[in-house]
PDB file of N, CA and C in Angstrom:
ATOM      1  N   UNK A   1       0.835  -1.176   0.000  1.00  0.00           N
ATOM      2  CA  UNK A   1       0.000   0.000   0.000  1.00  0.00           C
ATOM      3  C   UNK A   1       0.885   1.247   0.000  1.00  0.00           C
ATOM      4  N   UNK A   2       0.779   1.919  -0.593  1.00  0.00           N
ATOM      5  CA  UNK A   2       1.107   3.238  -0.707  1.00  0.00           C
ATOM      6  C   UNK A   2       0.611   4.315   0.249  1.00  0.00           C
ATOM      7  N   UNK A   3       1.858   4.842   0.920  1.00  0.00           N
ATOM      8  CA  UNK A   3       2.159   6.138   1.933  1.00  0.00           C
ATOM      9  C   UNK A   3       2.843   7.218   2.013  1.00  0.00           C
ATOM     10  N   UNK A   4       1.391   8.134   2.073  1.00  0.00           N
ATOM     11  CA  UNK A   4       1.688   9.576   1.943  1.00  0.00           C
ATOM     12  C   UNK A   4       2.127  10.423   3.546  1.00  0.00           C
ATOM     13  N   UNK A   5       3.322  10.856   3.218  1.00  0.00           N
ATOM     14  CA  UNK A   5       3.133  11.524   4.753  1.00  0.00           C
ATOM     15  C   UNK A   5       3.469  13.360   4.251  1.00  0.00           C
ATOM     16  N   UNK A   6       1.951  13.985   4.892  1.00  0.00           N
ATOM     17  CA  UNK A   6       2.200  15.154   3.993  1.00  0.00           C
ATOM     18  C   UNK A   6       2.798  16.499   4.602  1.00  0.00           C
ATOM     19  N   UNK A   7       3.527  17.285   4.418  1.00  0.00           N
ATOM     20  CA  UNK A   7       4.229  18.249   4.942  1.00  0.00           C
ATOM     21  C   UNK A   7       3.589  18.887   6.606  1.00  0.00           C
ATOM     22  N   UNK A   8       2.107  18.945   5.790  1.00  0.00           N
ATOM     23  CA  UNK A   8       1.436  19.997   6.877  1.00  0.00           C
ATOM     24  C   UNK A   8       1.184  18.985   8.138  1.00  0.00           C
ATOM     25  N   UNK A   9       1.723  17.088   8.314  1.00  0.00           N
ATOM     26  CA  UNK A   9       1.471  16.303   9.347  1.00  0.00           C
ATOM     27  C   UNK A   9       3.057  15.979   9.846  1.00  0.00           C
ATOM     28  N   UNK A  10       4.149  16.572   9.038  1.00  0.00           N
ATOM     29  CA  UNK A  10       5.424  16.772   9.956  1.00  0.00           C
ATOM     30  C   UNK A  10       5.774  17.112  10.897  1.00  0.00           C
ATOM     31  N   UNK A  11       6.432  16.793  11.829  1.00  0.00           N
ATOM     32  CA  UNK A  11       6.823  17.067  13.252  1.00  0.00           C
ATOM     33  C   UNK A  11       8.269  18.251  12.772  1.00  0.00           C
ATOM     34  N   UNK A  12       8.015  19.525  13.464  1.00  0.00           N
ATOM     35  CA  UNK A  12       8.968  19.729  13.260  1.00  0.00           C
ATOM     36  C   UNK A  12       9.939  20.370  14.890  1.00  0.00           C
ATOM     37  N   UNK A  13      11.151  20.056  14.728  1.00  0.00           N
ATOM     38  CA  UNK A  13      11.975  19.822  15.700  1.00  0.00           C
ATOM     39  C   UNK A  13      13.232  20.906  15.419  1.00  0.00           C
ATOM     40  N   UNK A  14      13.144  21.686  16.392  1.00  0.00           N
ATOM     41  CA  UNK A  14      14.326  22.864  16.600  1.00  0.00           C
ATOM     42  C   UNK A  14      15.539  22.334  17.291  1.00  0.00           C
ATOM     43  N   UNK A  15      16.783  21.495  16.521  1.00  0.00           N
ATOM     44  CA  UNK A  15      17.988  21.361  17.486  1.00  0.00           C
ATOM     45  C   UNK A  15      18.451  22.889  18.193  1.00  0.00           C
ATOM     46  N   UNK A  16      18.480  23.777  17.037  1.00  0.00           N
ATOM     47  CA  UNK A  16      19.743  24.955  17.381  1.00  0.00           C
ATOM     48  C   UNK A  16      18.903  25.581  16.870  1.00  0.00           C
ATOM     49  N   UNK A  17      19.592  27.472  16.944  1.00  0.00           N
ATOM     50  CA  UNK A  17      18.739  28.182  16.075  1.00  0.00           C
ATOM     51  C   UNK A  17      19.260  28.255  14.521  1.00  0.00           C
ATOM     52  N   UNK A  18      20.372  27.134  14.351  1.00  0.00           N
ATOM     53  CA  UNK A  18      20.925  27.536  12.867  1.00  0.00           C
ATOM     54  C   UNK A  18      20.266  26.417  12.054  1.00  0.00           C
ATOM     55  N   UNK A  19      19.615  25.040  13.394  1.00  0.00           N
ATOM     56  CA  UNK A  19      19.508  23.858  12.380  1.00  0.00           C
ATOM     57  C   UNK A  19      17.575  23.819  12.972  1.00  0.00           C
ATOM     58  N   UNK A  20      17.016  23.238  11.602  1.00  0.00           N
ATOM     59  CA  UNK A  20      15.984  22.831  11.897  1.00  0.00           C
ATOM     60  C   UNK A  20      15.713  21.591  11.041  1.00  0.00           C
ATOM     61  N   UNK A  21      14.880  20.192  11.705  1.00  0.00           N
ATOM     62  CA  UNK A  21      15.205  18.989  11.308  1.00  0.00           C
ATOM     63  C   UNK A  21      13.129  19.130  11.319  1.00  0.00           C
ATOM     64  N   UNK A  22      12.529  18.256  10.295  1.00  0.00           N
ATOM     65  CA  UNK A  22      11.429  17.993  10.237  1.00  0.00           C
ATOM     66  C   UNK A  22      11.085  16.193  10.146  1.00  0.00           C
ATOM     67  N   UNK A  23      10.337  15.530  10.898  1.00  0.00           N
ATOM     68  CA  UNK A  23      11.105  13.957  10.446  1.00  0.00           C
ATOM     69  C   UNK A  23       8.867  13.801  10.276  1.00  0.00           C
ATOM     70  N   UNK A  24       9.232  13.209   8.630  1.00  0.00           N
ATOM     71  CA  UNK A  24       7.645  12.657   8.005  1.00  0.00           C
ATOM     72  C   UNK A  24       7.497  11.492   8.684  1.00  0.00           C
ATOM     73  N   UNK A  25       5.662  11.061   9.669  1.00  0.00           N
ATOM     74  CA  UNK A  25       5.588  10.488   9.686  1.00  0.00           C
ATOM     75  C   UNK A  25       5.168   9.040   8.918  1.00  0.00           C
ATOM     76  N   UNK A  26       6.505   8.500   8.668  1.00  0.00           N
ATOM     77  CA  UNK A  26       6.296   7.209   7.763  1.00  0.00           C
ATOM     78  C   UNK A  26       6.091   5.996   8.365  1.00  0.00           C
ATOM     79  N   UNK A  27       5.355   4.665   8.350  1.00  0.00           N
ATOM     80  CA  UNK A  27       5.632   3.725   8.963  1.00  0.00           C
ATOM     81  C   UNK A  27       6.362   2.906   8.874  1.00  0.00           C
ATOM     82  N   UNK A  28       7.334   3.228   8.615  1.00  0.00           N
ATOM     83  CA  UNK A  28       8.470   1.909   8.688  1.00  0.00           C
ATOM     84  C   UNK A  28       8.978   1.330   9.813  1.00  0.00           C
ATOM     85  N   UNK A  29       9.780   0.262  10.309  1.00  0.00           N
ATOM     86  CA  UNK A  29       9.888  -0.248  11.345  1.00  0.00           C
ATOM     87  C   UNK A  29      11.186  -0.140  11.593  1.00  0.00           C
ATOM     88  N   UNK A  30      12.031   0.166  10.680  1.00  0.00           N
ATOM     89  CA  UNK A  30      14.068   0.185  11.087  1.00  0.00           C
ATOM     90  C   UNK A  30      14.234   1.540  10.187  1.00  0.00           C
ATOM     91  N   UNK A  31      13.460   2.335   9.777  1.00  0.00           N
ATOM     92  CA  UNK A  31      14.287   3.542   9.220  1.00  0.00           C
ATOM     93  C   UNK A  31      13.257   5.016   9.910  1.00  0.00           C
ATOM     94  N   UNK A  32      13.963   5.895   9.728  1.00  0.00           N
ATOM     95  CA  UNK A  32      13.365   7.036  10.056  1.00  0.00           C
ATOM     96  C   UNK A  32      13.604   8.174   8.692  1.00  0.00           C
ATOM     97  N   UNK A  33      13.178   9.104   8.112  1.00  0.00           N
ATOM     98  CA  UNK A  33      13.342   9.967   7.469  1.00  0.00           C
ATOM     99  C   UNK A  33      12.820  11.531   7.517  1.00  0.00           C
ATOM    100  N   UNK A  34      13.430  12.457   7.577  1.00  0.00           N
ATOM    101  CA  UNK A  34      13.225  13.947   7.597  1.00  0.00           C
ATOM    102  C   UNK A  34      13.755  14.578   6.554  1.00  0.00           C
ATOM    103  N   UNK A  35      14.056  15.609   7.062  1.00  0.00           N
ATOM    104  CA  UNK A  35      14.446  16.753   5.990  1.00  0.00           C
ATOM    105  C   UNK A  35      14.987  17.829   7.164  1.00  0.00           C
ATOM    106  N   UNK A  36      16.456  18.260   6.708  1.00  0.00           N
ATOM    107  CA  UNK A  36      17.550  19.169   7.486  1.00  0.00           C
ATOM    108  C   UNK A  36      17.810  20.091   7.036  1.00  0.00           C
ATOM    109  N   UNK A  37      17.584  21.707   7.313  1.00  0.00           N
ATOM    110  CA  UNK A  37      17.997  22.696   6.829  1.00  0.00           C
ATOM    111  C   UNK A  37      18.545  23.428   8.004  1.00  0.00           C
ATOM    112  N   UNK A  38      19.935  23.650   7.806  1.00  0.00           N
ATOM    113  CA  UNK A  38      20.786  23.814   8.202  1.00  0.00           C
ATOM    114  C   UNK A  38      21.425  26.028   7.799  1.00  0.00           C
ATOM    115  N   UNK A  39      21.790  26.724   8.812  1.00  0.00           N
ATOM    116  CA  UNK A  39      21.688  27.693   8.277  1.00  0.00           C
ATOM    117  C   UNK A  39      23.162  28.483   8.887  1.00  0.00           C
ATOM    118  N   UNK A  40      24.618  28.105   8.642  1.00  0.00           N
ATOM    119  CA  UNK A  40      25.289  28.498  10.066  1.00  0.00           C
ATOM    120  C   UNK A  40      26.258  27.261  10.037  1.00  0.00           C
ATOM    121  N   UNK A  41      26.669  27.258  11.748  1.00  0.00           N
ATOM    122  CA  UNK A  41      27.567  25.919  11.881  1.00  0.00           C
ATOM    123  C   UNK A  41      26.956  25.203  13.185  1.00  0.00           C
ATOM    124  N   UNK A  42      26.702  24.059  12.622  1.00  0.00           N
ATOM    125  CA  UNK A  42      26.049  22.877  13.251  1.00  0.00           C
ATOM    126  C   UNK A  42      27.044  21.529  13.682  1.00  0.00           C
ATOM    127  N   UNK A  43      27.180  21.782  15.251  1.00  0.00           N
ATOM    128  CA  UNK A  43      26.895  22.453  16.521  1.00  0.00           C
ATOM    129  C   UNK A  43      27.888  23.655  16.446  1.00  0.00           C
ATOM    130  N   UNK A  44      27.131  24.959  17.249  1.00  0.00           N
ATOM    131  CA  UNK A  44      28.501  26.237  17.281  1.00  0.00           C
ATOM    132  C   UNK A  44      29.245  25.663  17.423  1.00  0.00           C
ATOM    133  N   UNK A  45      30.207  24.786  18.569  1.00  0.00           N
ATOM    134  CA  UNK A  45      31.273  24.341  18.512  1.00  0.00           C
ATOM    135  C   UNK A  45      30.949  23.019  19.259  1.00  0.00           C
ATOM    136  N   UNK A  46      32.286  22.424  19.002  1.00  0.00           N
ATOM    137  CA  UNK A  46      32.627  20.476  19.057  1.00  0.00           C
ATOM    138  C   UNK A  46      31.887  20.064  17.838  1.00  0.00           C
ATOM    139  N   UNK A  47      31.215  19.107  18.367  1.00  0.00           N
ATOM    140  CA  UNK A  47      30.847  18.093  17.108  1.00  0.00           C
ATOM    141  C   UNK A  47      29.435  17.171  17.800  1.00  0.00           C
ATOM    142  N   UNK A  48      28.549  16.580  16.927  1.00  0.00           N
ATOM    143  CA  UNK A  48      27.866  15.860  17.304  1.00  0.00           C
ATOM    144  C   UNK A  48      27.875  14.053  16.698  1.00  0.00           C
ATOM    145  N   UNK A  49      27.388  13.389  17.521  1.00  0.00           N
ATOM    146  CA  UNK A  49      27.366  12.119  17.493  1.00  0.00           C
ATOM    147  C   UNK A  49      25.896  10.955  17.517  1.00  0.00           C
ATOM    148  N   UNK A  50      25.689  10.350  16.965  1.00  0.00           N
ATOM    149  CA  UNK A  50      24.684   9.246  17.076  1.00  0.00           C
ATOM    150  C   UNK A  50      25.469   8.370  17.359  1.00  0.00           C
ATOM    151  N   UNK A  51      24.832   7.659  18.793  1.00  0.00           N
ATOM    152  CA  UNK A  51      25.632   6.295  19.189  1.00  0.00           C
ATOM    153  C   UNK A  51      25.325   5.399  18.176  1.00  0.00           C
ATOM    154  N   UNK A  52      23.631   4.945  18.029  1.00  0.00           N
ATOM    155  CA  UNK A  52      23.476   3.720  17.438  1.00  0.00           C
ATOM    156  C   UNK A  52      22.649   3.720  16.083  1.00  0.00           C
ATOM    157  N   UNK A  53      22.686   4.886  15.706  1.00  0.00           N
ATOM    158  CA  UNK A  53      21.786   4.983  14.637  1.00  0.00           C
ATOM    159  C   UNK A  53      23.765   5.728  13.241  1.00  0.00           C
ATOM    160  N   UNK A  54      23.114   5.157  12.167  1.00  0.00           N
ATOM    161  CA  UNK A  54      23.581   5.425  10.694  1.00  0.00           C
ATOM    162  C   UNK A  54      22.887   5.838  10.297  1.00  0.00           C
ATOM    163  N   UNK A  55      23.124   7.250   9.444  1.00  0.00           N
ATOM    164  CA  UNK A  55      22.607   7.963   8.461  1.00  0.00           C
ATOM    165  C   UNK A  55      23.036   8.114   6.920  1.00  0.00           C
ATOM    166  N   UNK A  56      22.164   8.398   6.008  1.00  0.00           N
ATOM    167  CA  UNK A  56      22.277   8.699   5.042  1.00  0.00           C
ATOM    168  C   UNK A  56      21.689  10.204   4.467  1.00  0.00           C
ATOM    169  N   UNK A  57      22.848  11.105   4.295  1.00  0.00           N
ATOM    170  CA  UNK A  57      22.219  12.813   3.680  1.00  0.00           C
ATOM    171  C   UNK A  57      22.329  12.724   2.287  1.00  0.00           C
ATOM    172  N   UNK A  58      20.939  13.186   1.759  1.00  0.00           N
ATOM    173  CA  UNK A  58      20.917  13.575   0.428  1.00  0.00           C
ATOM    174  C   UNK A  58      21.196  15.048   0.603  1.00  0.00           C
ATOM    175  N   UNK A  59      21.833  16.093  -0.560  1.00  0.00           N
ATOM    176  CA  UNK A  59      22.018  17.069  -0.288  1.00  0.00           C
ATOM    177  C   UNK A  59      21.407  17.781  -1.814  1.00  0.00           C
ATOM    178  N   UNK A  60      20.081  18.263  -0.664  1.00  0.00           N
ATOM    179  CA  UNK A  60      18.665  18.411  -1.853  1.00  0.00           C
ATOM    180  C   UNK A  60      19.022  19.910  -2.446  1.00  0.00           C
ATOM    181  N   UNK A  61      19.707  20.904  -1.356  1.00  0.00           N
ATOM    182  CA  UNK A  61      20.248  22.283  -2.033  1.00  0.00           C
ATOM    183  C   UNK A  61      21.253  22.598  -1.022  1.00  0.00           C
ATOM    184  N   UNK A  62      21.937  23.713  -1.577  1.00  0.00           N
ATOM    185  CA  UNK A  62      22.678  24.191  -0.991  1.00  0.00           C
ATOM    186  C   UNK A  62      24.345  23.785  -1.214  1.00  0.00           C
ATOM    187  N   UNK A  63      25.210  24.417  -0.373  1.00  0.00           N
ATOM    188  CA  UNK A  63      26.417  23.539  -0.372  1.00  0.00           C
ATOM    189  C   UNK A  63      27.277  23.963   1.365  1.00  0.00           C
ATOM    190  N   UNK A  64      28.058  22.828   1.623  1.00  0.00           N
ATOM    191  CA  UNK A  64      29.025  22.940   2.588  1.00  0.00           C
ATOM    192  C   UNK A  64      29.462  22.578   3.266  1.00  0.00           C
ATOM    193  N   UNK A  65      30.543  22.016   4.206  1.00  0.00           N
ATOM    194  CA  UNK A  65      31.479  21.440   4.527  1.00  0.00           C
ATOM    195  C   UNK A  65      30.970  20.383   5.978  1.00  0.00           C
ATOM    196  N   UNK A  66      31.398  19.112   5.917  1.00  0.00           N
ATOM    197  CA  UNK A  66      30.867  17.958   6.538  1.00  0.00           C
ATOM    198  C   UNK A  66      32.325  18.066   7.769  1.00  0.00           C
ATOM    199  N   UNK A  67      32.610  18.307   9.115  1.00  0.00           N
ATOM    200  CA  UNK A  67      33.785  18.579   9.581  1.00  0.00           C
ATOM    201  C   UNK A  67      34.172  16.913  10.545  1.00  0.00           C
ATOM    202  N   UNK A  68      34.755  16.405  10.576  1.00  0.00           N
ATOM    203  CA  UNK A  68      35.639  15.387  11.213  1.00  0.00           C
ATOM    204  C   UNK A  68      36.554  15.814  12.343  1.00  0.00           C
ATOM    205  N   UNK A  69      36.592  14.954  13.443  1.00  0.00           N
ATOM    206  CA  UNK A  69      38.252  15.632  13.766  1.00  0.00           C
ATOM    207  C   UNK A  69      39.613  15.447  13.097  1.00  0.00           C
ATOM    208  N   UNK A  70      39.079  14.690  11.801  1.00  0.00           N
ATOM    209  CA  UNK A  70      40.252  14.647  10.764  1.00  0.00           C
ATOM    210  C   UNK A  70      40.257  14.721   9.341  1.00  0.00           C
ATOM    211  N   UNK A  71      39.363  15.288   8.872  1.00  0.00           N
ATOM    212  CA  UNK A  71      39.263  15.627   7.695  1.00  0.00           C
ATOM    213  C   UNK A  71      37.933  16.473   7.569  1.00  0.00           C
ATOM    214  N   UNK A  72      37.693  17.186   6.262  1.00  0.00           N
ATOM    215  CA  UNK A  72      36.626  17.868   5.965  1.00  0.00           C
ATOM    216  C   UNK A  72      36.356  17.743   4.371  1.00  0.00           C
ATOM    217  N   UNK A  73      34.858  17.540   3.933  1.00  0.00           N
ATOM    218  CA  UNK A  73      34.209  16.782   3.258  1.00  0.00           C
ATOM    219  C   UNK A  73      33.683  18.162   2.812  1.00  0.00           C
ATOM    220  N   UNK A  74      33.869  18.598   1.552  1.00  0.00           N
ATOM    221  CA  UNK A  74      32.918  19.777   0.877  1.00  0.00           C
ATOM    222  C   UNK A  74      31.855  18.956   0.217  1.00  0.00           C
ATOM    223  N   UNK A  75      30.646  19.480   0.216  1.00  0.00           N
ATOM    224  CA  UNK A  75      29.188  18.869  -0.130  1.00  0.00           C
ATOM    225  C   UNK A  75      28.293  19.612  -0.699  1.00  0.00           C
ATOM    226  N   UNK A  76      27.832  19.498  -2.084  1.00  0.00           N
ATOM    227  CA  UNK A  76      26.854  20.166  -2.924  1.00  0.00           C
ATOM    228  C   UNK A  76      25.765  19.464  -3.276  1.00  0.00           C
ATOM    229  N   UNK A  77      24.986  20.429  -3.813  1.00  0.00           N
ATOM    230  CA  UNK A  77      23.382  19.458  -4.045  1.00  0.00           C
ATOM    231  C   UNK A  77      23.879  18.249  -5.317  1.00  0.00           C
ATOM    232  N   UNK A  78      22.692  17.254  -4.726  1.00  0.00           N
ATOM    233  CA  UNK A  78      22.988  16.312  -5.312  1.00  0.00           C
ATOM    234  C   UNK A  78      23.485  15.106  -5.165  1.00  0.00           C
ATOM    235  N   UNK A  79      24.574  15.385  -3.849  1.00  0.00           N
ATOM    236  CA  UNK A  79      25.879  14.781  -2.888  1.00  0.00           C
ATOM    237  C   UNK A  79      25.234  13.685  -2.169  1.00  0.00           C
ATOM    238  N   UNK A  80      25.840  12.353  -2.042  1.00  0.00           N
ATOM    239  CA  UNK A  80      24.733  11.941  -1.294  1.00  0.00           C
ATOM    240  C   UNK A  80      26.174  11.767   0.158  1.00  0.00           C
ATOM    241  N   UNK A  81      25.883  11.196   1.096  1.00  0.00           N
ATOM    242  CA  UNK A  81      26.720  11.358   2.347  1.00  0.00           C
ATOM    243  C   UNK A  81      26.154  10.625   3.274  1.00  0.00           C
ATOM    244  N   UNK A  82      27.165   9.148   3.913  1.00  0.00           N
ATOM    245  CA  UNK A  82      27.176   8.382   5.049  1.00  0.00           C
ATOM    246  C   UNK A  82      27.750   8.595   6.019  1.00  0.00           C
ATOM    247  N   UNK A  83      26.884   8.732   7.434  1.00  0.00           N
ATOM    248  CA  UNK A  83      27.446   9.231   8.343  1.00  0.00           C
ATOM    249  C   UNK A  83      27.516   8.080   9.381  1.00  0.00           C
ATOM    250  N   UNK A  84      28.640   6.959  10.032  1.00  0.00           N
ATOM    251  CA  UNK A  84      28.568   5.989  10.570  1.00  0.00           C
ATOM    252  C   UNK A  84      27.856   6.065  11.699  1.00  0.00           C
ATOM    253  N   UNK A  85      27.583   5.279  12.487  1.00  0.00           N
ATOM    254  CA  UNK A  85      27.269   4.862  14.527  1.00  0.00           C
ATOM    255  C   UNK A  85      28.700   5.848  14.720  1.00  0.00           C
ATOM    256  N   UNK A  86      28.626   6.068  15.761  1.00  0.00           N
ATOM    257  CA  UNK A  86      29.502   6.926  16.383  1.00  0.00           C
ATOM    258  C   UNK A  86      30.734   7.756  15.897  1.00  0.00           C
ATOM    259  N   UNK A  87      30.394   8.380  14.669  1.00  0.00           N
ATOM    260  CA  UNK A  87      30.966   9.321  13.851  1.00  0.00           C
ATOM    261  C   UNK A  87      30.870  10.895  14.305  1.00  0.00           C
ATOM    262  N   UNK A  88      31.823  11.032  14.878  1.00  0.00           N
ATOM    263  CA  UNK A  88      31.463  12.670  15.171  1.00  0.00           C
ATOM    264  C   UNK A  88      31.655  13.887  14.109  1.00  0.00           C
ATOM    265  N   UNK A  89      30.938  14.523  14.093  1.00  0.00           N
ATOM    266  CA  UNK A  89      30.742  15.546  12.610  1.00  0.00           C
ATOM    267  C   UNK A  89      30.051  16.709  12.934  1.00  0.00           C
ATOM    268  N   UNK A  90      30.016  18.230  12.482  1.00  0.00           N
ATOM    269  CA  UNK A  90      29.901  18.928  12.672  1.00  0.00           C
ATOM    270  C   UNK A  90      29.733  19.604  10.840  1.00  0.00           C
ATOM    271  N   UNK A  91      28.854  20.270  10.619  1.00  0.00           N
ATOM    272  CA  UNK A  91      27.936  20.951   9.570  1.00  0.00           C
ATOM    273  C   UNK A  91      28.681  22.244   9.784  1.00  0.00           C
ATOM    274  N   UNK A  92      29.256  22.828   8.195  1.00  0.00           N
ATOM    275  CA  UNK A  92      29.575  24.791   8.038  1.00  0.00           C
ATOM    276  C   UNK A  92      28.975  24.847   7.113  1.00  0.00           C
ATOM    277  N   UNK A  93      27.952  25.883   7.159  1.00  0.00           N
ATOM    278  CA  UNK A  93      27.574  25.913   5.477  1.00  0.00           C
ATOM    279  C   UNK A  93      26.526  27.367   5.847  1.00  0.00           C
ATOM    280  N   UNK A  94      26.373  28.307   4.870  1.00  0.00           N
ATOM    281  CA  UNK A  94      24.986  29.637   4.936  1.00  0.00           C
ATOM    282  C   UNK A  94      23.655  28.895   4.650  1.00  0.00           C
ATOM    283  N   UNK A  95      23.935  27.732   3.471  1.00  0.00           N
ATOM    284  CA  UNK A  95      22.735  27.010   3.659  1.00  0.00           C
ATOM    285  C   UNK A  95      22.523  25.773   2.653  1.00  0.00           C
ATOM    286  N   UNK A  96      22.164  24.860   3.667  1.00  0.00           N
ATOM    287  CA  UNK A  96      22.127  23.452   2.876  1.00  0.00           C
ATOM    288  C   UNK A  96      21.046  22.744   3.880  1.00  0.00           C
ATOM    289  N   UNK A  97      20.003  21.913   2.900  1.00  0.00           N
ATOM    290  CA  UNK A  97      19.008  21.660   3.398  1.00  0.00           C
ATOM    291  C   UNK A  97      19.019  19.621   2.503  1.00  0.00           C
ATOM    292  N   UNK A  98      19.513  18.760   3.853  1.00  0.00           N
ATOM    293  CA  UNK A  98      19.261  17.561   3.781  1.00  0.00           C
ATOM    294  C   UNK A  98      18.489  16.311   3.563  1.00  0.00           C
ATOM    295  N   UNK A  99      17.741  15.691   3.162  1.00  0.00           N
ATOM    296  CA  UNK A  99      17.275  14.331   3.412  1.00  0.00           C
ATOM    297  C   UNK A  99      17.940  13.585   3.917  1.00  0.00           C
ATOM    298  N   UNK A 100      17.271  13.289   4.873  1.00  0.00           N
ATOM    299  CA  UNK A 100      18.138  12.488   5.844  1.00  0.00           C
ATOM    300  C   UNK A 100      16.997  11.311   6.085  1.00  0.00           C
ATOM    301  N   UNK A 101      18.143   9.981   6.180  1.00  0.00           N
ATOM    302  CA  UNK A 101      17.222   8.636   6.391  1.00  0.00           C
ATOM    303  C   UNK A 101      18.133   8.127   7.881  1.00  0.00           C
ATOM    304  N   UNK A 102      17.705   7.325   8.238  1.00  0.00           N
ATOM    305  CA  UNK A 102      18.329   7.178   9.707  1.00  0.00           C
ATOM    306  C   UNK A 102      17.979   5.685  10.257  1.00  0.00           C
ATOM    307  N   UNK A 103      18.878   4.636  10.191  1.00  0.00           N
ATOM    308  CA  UNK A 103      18.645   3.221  10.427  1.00  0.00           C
ATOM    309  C   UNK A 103      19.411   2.852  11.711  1.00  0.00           C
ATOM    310  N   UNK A 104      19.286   2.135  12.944  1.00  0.00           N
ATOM    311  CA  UNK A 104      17.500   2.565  13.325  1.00  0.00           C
ATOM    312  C   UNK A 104      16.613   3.882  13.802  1.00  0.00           C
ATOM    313  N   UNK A 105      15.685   4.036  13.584  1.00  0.00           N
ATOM    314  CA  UNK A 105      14.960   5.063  13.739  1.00  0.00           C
ATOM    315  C   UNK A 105      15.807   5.960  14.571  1.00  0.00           C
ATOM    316  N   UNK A 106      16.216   7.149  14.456  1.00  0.00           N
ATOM    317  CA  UNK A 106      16.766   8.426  15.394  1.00  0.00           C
ATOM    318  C   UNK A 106      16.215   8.883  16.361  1.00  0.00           C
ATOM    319  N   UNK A 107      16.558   8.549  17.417  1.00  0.00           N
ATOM    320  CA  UNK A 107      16.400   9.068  18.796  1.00  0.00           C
ATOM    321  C   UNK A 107      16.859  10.675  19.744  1.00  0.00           C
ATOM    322  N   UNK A 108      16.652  10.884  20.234  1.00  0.00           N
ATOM    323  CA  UNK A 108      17.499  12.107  21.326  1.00  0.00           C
ATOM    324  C   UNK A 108      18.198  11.792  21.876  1.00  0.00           C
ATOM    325  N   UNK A 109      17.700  10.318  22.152  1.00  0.00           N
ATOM    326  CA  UNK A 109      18.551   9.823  23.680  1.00  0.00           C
ATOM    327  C   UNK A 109      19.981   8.668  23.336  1.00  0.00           C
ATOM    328  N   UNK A 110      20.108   9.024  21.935  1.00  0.00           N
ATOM    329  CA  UNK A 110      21.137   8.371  21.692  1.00  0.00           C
ATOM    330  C   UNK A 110      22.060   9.361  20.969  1.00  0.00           C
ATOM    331  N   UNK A 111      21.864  10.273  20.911  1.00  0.00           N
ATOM    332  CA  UNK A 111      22.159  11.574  20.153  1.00  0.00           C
ATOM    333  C   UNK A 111      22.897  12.116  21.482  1.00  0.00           C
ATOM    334  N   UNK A 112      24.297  12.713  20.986  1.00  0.00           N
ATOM    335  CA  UNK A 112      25.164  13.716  22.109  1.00  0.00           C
ATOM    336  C   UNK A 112      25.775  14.908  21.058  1.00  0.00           C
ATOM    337  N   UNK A 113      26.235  15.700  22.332  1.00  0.00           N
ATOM    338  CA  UNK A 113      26.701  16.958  21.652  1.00  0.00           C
ATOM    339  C   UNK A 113      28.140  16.523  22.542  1.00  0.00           C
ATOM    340  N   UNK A 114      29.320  16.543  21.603  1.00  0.00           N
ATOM    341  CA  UNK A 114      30.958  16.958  22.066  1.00  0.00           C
ATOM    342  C   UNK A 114      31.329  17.705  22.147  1.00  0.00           C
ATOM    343  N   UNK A 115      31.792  18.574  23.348  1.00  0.00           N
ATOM    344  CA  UNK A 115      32.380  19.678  23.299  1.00  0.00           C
ATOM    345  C   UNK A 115      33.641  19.735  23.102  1.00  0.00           C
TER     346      UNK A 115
END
């Protein structure tokens, strides 16, 4: 069966004031999916982490830099981008707005901020 999940029934979720994450409710049972628009640098400073969840960013517009504590990843629309279990990374960009899929479903409580 075919599922619509439509903008105006999105949850939408304020991390920061630079990032805002919207996640459609879909029913799936091991994935989660939203949409990330990002405006700034995400987190102001350190880096953030998902313990147990893997992501996948589509990079629907925009462009800009994916940060590591050891390398940095420039990213334009189009880009697609894997972000492992416990990968710490940090977002620079004026503006880039994501699809993001998230296996298993994305939590808070597995989600940290590194300072």
């Amino acid at each position: 069966m075919i599922e619509v999940a439509k903008h105006l029934d999105a949850k939408k979720i304020m991390e920061l004031d630079v990032s805002e994450f919207t996640e459609y409710p879909l029913s799936f049972e091991n994935v989660s999916v939203g949409v990330s628009e990002i405006h700034g640098r995400y987190p102001a400073t350190g880096f953030e982490v998902d313990t147990k969840i893997e992501q996948v960013w589509y990079v629907e517009a925009g462009e800009g830099v994916i940060i590591t504590e050891t390398k940095e990843y420039s990213v334009e629309a189009r880009d697609m981008i894997r972000i492992p279990a416990k990968q710490k990374y940090a977002i620079q960009t004026n503006h880039l707005r994501l699809v993001v899929t998230s296996t298993p479903p994305w939590t808070k409580e597995q989600h940290q901020h590194i300072a």
